[in-house]
PDB file of N, CA and C in Angstrom:
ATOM      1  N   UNK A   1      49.766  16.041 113.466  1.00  0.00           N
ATOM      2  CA  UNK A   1      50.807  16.457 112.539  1.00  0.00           C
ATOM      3  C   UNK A   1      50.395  16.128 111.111  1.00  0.00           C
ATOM      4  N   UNK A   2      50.287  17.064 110.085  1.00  0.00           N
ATOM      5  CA  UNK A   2      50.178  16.770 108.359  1.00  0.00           C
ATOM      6  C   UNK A   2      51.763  15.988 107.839  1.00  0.00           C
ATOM      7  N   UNK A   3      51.291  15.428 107.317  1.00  0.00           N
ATOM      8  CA  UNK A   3      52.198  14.190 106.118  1.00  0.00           C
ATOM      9  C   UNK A   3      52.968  15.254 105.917  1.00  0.00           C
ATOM     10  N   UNK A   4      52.875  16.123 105.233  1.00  0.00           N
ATOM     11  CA  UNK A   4      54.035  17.124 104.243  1.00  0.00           C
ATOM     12  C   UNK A   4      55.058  17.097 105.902  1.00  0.00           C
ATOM     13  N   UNK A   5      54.464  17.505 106.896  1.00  0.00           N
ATOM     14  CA  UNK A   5      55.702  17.759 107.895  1.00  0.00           C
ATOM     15  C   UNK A   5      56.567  16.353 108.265  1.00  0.00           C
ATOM     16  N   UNK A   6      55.678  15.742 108.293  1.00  0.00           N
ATOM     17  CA  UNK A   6      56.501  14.487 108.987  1.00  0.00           C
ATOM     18  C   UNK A   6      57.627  14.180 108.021  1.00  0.00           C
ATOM     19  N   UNK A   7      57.177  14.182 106.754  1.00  0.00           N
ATOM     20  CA  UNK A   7      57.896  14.188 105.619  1.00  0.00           C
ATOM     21  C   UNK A   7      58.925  14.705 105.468  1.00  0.00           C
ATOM     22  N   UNK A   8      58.901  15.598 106.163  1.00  0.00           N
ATOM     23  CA  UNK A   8      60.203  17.081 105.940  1.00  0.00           C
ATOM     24  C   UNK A   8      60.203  17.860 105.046  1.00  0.00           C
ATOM     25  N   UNK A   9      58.997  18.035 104.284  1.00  0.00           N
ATOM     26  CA  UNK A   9      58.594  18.838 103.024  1.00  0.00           C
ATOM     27  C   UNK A   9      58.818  19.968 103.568  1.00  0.00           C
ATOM     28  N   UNK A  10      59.955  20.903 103.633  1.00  0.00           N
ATOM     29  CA  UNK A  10      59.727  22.447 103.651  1.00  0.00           C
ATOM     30  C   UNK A  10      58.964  23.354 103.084  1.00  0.00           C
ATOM     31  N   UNK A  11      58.726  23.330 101.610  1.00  0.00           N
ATOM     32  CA  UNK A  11      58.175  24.044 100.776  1.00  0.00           C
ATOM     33  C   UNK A  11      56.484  24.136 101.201  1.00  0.00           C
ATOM     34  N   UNK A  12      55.883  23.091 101.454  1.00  0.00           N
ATOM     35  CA  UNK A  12      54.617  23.266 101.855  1.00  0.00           C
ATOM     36  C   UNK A  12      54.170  23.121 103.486  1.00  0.00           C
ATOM     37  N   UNK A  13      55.078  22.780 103.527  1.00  0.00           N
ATOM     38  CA  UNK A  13      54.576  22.709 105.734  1.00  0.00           C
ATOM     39  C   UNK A  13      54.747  24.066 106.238  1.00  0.00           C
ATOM     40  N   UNK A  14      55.927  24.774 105.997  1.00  0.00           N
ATOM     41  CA  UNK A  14      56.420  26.088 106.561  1.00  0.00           C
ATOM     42  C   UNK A  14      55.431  27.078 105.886  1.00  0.00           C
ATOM     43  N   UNK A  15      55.855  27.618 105.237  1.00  0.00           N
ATOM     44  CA  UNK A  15      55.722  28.791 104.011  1.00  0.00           C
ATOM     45  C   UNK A  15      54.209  28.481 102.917  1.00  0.00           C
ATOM     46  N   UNK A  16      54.011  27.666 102.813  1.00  0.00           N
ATOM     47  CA  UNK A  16      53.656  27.599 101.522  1.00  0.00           C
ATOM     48  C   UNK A  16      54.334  28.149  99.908  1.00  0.00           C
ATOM     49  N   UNK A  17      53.534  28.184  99.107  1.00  0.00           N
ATOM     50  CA  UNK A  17      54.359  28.157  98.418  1.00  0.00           C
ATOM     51  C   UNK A  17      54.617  30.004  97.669  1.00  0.00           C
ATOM     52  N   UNK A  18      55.864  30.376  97.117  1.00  0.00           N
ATOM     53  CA  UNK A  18      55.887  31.940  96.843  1.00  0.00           C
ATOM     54  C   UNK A  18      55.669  32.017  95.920  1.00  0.00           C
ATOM     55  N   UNK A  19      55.507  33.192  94.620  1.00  0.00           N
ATOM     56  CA  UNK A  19      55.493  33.857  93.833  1.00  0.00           C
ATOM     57  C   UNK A  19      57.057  33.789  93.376  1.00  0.00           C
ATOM     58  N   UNK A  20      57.081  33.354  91.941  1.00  0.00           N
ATOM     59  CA  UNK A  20      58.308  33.509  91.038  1.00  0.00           C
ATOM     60  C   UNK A  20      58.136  34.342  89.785  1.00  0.00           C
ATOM     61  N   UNK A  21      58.787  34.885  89.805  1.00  0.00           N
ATOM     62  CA  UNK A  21      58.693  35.704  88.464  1.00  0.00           C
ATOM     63  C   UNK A  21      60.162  36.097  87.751  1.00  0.00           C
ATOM     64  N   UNK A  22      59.768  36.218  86.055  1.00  0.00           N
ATOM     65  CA  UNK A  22      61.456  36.002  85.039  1.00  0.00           C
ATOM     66  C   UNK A  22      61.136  37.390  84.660  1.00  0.00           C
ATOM     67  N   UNK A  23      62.478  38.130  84.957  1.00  0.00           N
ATOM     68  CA  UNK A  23      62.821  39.646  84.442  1.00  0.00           C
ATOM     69  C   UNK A  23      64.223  39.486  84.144  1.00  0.00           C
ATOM     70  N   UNK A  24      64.492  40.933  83.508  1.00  0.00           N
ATOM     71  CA  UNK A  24      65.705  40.852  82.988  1.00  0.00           C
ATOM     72  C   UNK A  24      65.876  42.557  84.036  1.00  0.00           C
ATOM     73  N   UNK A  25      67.477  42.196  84.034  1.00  0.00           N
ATOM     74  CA  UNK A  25      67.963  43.405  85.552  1.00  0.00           C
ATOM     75  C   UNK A  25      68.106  44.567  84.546  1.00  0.00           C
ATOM     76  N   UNK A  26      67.713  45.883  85.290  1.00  0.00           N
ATOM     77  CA  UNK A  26      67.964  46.661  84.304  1.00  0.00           C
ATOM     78  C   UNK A  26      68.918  47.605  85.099  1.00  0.00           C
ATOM     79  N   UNK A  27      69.339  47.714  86.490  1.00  0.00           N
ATOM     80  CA  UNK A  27      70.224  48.331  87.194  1.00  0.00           C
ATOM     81  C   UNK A  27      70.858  47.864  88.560  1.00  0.00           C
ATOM     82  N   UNK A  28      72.052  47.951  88.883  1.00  0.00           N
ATOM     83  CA  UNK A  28      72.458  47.581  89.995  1.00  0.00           C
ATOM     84  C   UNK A  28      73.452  48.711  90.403  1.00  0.00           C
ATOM     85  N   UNK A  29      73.184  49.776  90.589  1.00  0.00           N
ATOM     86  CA  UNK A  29      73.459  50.895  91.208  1.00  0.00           C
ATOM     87  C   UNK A  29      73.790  50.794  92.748  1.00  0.00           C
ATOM     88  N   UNK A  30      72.920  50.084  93.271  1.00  0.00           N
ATOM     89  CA  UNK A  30      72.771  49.997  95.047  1.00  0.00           C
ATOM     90  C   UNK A  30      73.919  48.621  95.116  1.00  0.00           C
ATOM     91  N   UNK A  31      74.213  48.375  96.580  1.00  0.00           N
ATOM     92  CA  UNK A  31      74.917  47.765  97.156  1.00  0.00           C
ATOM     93  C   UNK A  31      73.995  46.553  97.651  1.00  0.00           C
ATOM     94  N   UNK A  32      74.041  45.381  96.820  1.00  0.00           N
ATOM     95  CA  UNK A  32      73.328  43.846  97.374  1.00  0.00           C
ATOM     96  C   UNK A  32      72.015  44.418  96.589  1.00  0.00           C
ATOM     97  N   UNK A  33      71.736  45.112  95.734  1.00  0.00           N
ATOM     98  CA  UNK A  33      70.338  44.990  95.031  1.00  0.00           C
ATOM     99  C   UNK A  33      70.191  45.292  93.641  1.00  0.00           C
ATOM    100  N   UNK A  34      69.378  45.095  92.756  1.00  0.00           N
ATOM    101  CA  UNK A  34      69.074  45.248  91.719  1.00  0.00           C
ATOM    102  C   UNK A  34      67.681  44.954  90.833  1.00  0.00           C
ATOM    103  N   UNK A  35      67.895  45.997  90.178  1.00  0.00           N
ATOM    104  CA  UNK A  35      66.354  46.438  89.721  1.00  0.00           C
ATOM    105  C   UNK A  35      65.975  45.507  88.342  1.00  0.00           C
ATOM    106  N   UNK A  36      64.967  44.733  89.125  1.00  0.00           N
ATOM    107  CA  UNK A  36      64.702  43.510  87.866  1.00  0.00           C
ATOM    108  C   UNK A  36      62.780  44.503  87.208  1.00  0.00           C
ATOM    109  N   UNK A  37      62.943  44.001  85.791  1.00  0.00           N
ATOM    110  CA  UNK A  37      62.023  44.199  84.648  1.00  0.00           C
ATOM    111  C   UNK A  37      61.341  43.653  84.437  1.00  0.00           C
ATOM    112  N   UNK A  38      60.156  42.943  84.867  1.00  0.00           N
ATOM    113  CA  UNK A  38      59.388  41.862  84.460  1.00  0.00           C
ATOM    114  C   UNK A  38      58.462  42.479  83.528  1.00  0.00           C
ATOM    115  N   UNK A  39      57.834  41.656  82.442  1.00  0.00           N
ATOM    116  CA  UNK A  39      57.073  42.228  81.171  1.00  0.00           C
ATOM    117  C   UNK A  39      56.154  41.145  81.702  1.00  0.00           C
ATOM    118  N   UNK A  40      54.462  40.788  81.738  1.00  0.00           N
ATOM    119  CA  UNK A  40      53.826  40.138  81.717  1.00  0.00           C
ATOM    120  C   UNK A  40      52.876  40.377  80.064  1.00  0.00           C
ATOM    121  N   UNK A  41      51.909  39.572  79.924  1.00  0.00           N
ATOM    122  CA  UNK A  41      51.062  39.724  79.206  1.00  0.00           C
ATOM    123  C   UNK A  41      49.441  39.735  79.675  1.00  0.00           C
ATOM    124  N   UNK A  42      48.298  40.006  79.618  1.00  0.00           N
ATOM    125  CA  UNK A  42      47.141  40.296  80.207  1.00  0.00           C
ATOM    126  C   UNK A  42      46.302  40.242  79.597  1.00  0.00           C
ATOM    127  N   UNK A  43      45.356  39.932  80.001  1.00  0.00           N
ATOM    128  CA  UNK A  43      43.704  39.891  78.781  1.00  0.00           C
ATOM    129  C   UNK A  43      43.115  40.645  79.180  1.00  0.00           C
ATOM    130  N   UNK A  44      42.542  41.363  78.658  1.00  0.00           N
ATOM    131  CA  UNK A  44      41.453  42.162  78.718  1.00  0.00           C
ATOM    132  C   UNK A  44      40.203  41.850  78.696  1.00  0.00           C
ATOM    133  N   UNK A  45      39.709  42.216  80.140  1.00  0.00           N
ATOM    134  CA  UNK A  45      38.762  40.867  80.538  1.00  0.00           C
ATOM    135  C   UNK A  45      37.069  41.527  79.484  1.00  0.00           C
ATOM    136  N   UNK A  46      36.923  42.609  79.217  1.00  0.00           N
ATOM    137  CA  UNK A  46      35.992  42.514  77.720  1.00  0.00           C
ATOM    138  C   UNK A  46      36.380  42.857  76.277  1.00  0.00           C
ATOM    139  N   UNK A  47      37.236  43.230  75.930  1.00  0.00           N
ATOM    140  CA  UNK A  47      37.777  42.991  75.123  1.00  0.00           C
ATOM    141  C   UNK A  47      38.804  41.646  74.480  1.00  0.00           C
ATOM    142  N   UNK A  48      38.876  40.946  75.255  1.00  0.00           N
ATOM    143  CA  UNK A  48      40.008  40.007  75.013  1.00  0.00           C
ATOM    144  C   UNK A  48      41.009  40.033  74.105  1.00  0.00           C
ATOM    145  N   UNK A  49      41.414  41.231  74.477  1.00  0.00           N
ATOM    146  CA  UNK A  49      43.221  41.936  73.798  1.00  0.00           C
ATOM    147  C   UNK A  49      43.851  41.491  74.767  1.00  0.00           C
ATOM    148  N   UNK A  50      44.960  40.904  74.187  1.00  0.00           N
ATOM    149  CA  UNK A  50      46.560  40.601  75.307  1.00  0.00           C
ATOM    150  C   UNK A  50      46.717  42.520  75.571  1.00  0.00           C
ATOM    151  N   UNK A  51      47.228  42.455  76.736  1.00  0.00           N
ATOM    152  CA  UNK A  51      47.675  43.984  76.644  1.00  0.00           C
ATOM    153  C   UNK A  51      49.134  43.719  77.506  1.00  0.00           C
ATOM    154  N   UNK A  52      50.242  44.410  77.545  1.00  0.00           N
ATOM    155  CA  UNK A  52      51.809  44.666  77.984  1.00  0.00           C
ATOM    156  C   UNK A  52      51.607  44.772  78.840  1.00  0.00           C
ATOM    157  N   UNK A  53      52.045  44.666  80.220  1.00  0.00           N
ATOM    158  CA  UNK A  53      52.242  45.211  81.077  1.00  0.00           C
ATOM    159  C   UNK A  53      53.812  45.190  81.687  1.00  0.00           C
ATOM    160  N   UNK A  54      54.581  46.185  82.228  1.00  0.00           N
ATOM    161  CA  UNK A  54      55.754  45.705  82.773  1.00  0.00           C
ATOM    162  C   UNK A  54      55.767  46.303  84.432  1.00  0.00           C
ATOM    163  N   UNK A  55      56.460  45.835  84.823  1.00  0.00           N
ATOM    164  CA  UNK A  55      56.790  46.028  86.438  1.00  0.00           C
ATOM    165  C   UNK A  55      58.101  46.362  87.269  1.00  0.00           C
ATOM    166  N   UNK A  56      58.615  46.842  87.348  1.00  0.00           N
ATOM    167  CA  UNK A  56      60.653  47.362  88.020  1.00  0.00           C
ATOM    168  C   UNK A  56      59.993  46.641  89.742  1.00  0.00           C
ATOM    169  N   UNK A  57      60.947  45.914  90.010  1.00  0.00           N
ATOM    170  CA  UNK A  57      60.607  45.584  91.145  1.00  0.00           C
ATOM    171  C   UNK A  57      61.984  45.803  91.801  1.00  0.00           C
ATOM    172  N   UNK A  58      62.102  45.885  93.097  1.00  0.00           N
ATOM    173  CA  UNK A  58      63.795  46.155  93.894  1.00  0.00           C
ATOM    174  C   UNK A  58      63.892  44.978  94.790  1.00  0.00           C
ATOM    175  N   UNK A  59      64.668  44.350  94.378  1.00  0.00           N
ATOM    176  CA  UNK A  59      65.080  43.039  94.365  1.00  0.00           C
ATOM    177  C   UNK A  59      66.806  42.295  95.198  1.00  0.00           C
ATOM    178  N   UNK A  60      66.404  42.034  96.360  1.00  0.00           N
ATOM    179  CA  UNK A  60      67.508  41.413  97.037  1.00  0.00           C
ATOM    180  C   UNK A  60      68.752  40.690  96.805  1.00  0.00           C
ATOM    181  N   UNK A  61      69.844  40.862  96.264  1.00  0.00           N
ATOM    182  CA  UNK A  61      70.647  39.909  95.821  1.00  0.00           C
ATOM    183  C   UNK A  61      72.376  40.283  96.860  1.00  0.00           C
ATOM    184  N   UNK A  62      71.995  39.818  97.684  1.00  0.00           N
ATOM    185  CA  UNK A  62      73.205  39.331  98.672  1.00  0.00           C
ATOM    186  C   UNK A  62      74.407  39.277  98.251  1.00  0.00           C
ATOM    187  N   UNK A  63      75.004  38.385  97.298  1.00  0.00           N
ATOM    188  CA  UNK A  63      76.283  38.329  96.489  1.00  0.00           C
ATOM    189  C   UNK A  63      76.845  39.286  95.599  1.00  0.00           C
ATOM    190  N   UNK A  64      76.030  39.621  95.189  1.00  0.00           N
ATOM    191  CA  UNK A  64      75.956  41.211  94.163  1.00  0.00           C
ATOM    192  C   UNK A  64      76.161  40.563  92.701  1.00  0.00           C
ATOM    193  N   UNK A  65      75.609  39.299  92.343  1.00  0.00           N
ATOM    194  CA  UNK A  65      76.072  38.394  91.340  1.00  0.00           C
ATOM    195  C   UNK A  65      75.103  38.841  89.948  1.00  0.00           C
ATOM    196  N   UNK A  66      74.374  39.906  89.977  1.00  0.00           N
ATOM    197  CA  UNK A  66      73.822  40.190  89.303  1.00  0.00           C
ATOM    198  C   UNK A  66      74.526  41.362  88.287  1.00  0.00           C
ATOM    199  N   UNK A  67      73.951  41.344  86.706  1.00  0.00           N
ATOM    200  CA  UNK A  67      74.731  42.251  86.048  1.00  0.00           C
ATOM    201  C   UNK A  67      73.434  43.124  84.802  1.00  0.00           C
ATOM    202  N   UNK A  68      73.830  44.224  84.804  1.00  0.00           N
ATOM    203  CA  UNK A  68      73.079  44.451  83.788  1.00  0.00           C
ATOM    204  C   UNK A  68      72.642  43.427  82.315  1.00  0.00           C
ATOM    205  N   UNK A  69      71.382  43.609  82.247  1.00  0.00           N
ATOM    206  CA  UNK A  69      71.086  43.077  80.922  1.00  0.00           C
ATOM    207  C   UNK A  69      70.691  40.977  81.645  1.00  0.00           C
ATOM    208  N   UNK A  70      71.294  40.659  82.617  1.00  0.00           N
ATOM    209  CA  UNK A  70      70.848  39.714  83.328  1.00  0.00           C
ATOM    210  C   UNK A  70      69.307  38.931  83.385  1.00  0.00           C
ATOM    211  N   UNK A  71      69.024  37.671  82.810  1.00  0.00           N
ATOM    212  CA  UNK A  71      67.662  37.281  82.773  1.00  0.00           C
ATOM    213  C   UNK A  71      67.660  36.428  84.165  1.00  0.00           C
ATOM    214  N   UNK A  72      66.929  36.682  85.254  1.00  0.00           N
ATOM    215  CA  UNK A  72      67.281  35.956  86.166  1.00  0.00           C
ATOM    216  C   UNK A  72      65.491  35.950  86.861  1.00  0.00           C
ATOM    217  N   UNK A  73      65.516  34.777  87.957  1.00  0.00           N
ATOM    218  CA  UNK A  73      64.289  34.277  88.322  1.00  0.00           C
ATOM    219  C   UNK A  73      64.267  34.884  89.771  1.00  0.00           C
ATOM    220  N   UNK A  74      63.267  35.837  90.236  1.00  0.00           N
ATOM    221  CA  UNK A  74      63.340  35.983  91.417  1.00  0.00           C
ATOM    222  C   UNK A  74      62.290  35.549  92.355  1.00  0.00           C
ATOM    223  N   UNK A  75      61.810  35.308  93.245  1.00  0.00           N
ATOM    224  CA  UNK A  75      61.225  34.927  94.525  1.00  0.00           C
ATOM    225  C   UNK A  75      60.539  35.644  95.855  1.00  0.00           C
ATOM    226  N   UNK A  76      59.337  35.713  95.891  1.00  0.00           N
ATOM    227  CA  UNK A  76      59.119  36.569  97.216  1.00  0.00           C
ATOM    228  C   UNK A  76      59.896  35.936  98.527  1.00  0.00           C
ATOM    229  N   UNK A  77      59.686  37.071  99.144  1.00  0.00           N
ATOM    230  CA  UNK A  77      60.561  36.983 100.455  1.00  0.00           C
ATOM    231  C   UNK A  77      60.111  37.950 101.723  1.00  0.00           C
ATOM    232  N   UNK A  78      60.208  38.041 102.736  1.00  0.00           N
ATOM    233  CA  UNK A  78      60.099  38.499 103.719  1.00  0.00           C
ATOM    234  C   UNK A  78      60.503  40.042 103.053  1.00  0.00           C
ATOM    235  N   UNK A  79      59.892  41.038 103.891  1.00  0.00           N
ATOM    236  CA  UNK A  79      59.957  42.619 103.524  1.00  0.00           C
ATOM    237  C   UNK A  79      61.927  42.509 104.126  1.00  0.00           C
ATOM    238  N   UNK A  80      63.066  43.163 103.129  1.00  0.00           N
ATOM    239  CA  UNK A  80      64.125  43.128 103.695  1.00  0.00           C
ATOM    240  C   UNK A  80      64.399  44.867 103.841  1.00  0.00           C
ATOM    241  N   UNK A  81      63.748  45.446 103.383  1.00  0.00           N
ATOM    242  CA  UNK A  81      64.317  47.349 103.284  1.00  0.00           C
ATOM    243  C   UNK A  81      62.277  47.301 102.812  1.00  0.00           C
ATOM    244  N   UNK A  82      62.204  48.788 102.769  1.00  0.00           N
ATOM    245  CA  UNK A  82      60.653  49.860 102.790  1.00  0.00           C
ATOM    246  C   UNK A  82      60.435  48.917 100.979  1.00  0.00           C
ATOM    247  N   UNK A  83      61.358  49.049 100.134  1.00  0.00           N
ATOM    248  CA  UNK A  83      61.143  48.594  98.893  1.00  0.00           C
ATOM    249  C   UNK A  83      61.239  47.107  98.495  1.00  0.00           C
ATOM    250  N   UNK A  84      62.172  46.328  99.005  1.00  0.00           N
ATOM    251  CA  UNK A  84      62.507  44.864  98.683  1.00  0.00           C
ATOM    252  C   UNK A  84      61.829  43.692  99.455  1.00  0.00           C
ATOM    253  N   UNK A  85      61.013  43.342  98.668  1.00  0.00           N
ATOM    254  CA  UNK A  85      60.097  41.859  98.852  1.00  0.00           C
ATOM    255  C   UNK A  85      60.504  40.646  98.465  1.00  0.00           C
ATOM    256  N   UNK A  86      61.393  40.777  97.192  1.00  0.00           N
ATOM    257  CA  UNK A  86      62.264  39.965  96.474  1.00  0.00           C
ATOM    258  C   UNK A  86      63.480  39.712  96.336  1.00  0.00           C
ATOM    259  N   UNK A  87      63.839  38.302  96.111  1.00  0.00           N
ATOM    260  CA  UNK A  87      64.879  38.208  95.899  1.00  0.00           C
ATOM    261  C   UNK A  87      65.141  37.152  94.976  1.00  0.00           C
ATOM    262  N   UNK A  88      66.779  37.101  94.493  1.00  0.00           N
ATOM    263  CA  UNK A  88      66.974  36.636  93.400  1.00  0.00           C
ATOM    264  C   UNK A  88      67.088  35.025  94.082  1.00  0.00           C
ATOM    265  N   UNK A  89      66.552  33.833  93.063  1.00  0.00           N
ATOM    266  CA  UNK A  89      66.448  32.579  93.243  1.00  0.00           C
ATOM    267  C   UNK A  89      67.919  32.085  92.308  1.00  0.00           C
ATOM    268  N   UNK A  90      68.171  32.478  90.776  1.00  0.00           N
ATOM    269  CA  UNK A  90      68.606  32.018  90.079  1.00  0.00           C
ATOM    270  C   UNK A  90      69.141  33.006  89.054  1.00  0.00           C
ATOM    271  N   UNK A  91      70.567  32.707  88.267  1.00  0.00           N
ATOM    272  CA  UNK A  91      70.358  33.597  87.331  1.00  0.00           C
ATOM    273  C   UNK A  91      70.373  32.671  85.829  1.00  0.00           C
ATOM    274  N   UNK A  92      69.264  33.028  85.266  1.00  0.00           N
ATOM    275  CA  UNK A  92      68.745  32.044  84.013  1.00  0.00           C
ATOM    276  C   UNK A  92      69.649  32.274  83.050  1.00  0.00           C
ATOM    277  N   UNK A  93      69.995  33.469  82.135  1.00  0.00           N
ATOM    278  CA  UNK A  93      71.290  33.844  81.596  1.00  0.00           C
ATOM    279  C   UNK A  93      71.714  35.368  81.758  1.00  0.00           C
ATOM    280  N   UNK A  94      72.974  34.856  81.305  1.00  0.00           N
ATOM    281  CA  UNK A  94      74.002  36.428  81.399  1.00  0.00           C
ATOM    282  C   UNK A  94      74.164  36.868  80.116  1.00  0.00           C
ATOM    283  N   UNK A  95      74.144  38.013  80.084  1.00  0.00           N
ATOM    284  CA  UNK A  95      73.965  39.010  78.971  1.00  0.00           C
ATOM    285  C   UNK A  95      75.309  39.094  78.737  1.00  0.00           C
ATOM    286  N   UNK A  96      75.588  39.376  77.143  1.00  0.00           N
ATOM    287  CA  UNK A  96      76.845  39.685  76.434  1.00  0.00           C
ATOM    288  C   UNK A  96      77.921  40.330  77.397  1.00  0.00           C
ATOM    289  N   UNK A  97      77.183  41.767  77.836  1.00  0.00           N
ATOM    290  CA  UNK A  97      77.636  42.936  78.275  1.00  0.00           C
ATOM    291  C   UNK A  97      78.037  42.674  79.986  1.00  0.00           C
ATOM    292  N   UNK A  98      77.621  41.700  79.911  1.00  0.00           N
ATOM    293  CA  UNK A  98      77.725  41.535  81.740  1.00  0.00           C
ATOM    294  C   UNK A  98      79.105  40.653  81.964  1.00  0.00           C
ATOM    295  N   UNK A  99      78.687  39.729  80.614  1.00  0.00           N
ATOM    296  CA  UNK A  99      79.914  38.548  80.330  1.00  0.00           C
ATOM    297  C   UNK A  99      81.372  39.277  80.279  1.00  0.00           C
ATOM    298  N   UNK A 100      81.646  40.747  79.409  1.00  0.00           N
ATOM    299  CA  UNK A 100      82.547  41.114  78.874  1.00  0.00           C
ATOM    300  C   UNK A 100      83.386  41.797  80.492  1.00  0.00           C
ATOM    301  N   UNK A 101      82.154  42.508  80.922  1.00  0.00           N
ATOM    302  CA  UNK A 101      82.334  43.272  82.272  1.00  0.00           C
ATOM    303  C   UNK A 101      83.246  42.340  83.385  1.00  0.00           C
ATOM    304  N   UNK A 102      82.546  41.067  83.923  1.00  0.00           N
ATOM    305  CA  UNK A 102      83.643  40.254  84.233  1.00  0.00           C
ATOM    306  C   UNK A 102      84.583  39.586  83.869  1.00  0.00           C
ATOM    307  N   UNK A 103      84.789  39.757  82.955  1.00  0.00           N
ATOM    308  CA  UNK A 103      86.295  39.127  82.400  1.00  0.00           C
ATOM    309  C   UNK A 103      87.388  40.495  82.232  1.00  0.00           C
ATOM    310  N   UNK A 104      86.952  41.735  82.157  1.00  0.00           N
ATOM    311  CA  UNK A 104      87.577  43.085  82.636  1.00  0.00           C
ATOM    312  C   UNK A 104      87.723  43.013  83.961  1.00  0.00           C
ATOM    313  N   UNK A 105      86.838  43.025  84.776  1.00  0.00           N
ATOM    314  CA  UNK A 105      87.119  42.883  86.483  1.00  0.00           C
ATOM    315  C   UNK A 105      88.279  41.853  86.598  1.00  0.00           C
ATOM    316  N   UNK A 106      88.606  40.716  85.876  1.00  0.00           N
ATOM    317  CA  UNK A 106      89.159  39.596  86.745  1.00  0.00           C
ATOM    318  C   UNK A 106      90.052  40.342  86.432  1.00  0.00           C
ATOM    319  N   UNK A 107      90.815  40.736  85.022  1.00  0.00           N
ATOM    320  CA  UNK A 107      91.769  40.680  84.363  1.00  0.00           C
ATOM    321  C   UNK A 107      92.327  41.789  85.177  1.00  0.00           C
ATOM    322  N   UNK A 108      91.507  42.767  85.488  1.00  0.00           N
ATOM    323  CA  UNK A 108      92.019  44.140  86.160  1.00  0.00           C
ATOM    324  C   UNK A 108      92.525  43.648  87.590  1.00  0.00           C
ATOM    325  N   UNK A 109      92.291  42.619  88.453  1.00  0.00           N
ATOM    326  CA  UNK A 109      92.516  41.829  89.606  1.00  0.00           C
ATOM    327  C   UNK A 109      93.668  41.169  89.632  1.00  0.00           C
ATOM    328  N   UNK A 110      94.004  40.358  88.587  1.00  0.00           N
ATOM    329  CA  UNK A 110      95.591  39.889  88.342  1.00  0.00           C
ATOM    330  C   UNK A 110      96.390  41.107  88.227  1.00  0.00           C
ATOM    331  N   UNK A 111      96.581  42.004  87.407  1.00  0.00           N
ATOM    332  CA  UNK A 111      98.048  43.126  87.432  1.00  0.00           C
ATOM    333  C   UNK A 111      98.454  43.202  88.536  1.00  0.00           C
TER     334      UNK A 111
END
């Protein structure tokens, strides 16, 4: 038996460790998912220019706690649908527009 297990270390006995990555959501159209934006930066391995790169990834979120404009941290994961590898870990902050949106939902819930 390795130390990490005896230990009860989940993170490295089971799984090892995943891929995290910070995007901001740019749609939640679907039911439990939403389409996160990640922007990286890149070198250009002979030139050594940073160059942009961005990525739309379709992204698992169970609660549906996600909102447009949303900066949130997501996580690989087991394949859950043909498109979703990911899912959401955290949401880092909430956007103006997302803020305003639920406080309309609640308010529309009390009448």
């Amino acid at each position: 038996m390795s130390v990490a297990y005896q230990e009860g270390n989940s993170m490295t006995s089971g799984r090892g460790v995943r891929k995290q990555l910070t995007g901001v959501v740019v749609g939640t159209g679907m039911d439990k998912t939403a389409v996160v934006l990640v922007n990286r930066l890149k070198k250009h391995p002979t030139y050594k220019k940073y160059i942009r790169s961005r990525k739309k990834y379709m992204v698992h979120d169970p609660q549906n706690r996600c909102l447009p404009g949303d900066k949130v941290r997501i996580v690989e994961s087991r394949p859950v649908s043909k498109r979703k590898r990911w899912q959401v870990l955290n949401i880092l902050e909430r956007s103006e527009m997302g803020a305003v949106q639920q406080e309309g939902e609640s308010q529309g819930s009390e009448q």
